[in-house]
N, C-alpha and C. Protein backbone atom coordinates (compact mmCIF):
# COMPACT_ATOMS: atom_id res chain seq x y z
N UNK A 1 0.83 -1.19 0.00
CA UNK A 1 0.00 0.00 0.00
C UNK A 1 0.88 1.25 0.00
N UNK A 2 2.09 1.00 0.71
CA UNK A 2 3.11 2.36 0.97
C UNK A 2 3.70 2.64 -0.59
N UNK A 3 4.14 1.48 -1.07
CA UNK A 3 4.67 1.59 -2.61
C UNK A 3 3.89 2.36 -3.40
N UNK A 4 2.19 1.79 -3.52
CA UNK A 4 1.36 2.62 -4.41
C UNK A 4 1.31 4.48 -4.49
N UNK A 5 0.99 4.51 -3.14
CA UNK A 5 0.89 5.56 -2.30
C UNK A 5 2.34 6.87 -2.83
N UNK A 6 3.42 5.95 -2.87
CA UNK A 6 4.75 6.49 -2.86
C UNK A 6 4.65 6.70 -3.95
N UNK A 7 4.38 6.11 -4.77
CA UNK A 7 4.12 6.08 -7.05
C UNK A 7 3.39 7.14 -7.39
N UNK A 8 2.13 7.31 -6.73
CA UNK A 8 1.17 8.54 -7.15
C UNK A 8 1.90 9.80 -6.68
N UNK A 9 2.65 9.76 -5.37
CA UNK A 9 3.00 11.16 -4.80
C UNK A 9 3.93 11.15 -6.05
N UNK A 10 4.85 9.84 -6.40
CA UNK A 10 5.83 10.99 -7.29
C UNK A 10 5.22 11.21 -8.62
N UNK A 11 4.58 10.94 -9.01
CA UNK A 11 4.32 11.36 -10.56
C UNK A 11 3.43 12.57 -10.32
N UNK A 12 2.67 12.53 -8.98
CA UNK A 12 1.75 14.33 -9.27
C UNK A 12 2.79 14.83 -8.53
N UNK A 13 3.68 14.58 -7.65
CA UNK A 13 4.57 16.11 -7.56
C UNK A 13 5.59 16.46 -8.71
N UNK A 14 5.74 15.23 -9.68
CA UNK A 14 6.88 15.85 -10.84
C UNK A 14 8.21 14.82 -10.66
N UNK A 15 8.16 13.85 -9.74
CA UNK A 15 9.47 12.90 -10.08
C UNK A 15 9.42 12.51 -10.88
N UNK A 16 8.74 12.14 -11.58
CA UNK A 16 8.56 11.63 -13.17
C UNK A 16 7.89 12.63 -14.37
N UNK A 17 8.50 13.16 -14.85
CA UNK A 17 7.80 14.43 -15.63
C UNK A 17 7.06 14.09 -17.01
N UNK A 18 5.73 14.63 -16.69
CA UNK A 18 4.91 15.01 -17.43
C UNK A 18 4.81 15.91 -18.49
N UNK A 19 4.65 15.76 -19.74
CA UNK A 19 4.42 16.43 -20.75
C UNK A 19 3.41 17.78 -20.46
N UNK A 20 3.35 19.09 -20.35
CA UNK A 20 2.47 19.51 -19.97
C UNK A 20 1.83 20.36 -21.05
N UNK A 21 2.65 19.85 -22.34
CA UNK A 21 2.03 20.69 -23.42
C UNK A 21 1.49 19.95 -24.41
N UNK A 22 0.49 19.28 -23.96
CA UNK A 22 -0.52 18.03 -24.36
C UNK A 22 -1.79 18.78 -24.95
N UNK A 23 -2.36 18.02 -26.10
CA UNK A 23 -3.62 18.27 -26.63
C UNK A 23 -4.49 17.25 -25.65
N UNK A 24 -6.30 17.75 -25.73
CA UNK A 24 -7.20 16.53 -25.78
C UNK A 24 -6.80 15.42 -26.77
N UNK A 25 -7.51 14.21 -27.16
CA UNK A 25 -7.70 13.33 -27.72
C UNK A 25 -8.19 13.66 -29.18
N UNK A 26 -7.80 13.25 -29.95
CA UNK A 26 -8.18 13.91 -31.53
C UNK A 26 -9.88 13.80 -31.74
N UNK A 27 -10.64 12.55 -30.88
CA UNK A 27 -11.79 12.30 -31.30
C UNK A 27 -12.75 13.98 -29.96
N UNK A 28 -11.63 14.61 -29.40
CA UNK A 28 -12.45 15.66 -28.98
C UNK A 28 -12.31 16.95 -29.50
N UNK A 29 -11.25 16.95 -30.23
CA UNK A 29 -11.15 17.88 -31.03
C UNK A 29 -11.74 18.79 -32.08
N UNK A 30 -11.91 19.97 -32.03
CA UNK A 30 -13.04 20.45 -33.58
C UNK A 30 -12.67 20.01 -34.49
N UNK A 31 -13.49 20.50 -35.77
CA UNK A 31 -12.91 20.33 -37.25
C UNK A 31 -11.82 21.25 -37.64
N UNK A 32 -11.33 21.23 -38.23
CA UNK A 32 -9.94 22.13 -39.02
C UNK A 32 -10.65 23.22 -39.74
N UNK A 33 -11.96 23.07 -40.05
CA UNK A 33 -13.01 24.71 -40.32
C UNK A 33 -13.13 25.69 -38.91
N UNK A 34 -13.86 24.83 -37.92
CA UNK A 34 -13.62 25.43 -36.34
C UNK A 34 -12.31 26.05 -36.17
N UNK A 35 -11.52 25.38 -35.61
CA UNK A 35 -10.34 25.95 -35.68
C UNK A 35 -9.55 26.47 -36.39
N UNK A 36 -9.89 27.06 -37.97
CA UNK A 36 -9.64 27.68 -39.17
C UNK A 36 -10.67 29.12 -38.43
N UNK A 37 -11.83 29.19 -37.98
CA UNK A 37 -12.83 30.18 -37.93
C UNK A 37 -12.61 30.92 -36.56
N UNK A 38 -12.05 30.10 -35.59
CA UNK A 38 -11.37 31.06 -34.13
C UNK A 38 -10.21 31.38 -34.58
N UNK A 39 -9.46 30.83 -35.02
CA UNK A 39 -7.78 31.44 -35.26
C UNK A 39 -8.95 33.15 -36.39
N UNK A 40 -9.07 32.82 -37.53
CA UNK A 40 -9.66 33.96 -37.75
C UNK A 40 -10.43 34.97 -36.93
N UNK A 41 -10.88 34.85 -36.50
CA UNK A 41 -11.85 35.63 -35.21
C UNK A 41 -10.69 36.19 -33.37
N UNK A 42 -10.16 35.57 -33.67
CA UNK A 42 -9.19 35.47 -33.01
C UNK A 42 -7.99 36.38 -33.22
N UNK A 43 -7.57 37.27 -34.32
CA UNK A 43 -6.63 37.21 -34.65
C UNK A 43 -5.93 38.09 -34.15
N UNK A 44 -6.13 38.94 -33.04
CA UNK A 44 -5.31 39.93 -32.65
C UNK A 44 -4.97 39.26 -31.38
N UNK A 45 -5.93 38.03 -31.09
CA UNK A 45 -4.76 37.21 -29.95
C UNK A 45 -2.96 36.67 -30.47
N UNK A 46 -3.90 36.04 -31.55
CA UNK A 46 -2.86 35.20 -32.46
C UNK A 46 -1.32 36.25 -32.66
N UNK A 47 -1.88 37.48 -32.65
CA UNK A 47 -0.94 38.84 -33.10
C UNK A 47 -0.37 39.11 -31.98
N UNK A 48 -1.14 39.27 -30.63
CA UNK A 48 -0.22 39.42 -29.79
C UNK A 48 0.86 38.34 -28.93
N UNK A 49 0.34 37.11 -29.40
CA UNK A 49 1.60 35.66 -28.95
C UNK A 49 2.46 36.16 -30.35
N UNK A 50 2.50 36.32 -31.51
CA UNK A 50 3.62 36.14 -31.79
C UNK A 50 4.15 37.38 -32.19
N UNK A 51 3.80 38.23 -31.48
CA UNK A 51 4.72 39.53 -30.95
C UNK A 51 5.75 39.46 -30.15
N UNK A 52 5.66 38.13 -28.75
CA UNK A 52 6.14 37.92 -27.57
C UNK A 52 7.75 37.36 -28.36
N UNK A 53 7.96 36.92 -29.23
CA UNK A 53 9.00 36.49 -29.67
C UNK A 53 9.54 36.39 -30.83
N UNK A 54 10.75 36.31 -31.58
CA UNK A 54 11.07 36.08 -32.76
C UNK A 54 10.67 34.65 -33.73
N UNK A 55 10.96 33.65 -32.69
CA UNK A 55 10.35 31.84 -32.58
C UNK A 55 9.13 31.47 -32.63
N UNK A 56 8.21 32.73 -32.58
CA UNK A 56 6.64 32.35 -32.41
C UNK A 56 6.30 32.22 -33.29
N UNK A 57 5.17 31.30 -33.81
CA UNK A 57 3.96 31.00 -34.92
C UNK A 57 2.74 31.01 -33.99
N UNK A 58 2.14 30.79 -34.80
CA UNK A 58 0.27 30.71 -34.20
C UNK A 58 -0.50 30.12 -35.56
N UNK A 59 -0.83 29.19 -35.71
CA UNK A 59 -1.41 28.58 -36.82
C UNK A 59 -2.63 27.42 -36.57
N UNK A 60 -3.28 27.18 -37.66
CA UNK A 60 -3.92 26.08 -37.38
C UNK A 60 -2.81 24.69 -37.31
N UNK A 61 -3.19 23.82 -36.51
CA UNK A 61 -2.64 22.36 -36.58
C UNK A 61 -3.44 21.08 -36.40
N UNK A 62 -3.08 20.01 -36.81
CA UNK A 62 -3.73 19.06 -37.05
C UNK A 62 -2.80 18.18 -36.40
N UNK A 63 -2.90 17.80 -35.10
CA UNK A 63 -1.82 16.52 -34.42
C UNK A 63 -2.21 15.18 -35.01
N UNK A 64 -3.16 15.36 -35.23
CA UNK A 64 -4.33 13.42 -35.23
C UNK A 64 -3.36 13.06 -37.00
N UNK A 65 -3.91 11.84 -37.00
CA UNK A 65 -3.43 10.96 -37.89
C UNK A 65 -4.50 11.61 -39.03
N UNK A 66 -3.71 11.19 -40.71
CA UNK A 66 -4.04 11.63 -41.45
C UNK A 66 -5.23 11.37 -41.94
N UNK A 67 -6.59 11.91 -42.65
CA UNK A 67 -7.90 11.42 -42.96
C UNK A 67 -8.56 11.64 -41.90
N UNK A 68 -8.30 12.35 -40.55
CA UNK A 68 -9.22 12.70 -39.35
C UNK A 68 -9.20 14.14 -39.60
N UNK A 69 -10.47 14.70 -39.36
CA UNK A 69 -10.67 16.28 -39.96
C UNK A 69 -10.60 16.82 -38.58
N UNK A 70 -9.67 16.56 -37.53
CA UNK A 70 -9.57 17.47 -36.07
C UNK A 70 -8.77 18.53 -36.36
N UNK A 71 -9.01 19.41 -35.33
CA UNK A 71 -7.81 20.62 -35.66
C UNK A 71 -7.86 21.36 -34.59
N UNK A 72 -6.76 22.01 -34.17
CA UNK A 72 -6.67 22.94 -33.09
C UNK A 72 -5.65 24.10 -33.23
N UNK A 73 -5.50 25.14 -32.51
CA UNK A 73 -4.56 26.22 -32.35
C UNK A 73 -3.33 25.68 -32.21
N UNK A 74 -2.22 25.70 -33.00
CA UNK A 74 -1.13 25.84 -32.81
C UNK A 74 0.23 26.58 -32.49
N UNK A 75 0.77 26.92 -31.53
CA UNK A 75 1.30 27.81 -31.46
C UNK A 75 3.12 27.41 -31.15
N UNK A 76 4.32 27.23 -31.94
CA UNK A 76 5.20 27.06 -32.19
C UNK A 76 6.18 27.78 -31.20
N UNK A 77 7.48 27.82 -30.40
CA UNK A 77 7.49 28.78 -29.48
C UNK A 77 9.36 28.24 -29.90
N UNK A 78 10.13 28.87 -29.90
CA UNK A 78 11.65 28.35 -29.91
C UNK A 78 12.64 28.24 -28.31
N UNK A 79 12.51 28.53 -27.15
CA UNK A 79 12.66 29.02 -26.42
C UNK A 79 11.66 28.62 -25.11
N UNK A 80 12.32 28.48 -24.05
CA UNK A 80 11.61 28.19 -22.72
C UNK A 80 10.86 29.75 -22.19
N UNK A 81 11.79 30.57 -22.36
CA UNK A 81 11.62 32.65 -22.19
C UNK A 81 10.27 32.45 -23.33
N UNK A 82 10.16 31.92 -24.35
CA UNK A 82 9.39 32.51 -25.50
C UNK A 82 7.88 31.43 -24.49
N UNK A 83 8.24 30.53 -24.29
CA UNK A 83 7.20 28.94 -23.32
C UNK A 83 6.37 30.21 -22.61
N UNK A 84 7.44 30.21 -21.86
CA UNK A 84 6.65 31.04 -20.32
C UNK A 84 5.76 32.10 -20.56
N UNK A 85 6.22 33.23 -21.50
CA UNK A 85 5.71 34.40 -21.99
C UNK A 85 3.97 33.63 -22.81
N UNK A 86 4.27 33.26 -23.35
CA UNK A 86 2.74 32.31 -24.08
C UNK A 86 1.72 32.19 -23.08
N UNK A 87 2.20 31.13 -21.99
CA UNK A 87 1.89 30.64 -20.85
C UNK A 87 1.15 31.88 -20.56
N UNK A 88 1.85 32.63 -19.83
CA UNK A 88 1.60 34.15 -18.90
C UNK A 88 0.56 35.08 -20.02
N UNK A 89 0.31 35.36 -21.17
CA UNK A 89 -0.55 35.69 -22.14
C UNK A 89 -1.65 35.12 -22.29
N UNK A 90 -1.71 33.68 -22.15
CA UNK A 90 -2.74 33.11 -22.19
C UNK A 90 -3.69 33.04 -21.05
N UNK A 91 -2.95 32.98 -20.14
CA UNK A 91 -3.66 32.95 -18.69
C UNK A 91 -4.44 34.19 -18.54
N UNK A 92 -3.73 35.33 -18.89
CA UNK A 92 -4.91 36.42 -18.79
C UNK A 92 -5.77 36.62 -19.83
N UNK A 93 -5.80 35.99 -20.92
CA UNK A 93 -6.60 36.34 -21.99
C UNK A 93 -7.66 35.07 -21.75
N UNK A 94 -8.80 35.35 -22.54
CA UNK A 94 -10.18 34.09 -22.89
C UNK A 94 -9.79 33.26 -23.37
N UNK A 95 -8.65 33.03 -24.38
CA UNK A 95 -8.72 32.08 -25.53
C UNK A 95 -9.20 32.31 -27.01
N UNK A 96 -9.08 31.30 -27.59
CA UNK A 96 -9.30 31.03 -29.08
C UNK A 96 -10.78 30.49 -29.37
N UNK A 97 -11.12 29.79 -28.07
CA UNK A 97 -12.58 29.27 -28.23
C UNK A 97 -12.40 27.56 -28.34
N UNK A 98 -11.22 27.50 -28.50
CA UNK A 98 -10.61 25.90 -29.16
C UNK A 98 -9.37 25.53 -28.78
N UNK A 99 -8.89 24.08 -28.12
CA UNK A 99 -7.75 23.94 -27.79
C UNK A 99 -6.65 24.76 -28.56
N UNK A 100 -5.80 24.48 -27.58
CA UNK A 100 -4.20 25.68 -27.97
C UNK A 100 -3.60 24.74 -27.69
N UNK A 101 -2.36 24.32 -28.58
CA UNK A 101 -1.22 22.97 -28.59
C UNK A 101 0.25 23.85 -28.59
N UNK A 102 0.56 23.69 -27.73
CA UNK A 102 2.48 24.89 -27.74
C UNK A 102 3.08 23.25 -28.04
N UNK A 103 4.10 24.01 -29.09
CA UNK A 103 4.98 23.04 -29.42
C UNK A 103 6.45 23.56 -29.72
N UNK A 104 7.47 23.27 -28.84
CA UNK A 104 8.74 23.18 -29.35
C UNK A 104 9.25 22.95 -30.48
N UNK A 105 9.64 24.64 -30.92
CA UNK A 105 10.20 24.31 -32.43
C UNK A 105 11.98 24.10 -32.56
C-alpha cells in the first residue's frame, strides 16, 4: 500500500515528468473549419503571442493521424523565455474558443 501511495506522490509532484504541453484526444477535437474560424476571429490574440517572440507562430494544426478532420490552435514557441511568456498571455486572456497545442520548435 506504501509503494502505491509512494508512485502517485511521485508522478503528481513531478518525479517523473509530465508532458504539460498536451492536446485533448483527436476524437475531442473540432474540425480544421472550427479551428480555421477562431484562429480567424481570433486574430489579434494570435498577433499578440507572436509579438512575444522572434520563434513564435500561431497557426492552425492538425496533431491526429491523417484522414481525421480534427484541428486545433497551434502555437510554435523556440525558447523556454518565448514557453513562459505564451503561458503568462494566455492565462490572462479568454482564448481562441478551441484547444491551444504549444509546441517546441
Amino acid at each position: 500500500m506504501a509503494v502505491i501511495g509512494a508512485g502517485a506522490a511521485a508522478t503528481l509532484g513531478g518525479v517523473f515528468p509530465m508532458s504539460r504541453d498536451t492536446h485533448p484526444p483527436c476524437e475531442e477535437l473540432p474540425t480544421a473549419a472550427v479551428a480555421a474560424t477562431a484562429l480567424t476571429e481570433n486574430r489579434t490574440l494570435a498577433d499578440d503571442i507572436e509579438a512575444l517572440g522572434d520563434g513564435i507562430s500561431v497557426a492552425v494544426g492538425s496533431p491526429c493521424p491523417k484522414g481525421q478532420d480534427r484541428a486545433l490552435i497551434q502555437v510554435t514557441y523556440g525558447s523556454k523565455s518565448e514557453r513562459d511568456a505564451i503561458g503568462s498571455l494566455l492565462a490572462r486572456r479568454d482564448g481562441f474558443g478551441v484547444p491551444v497545442h504549444l509546441v517546441e520548435d
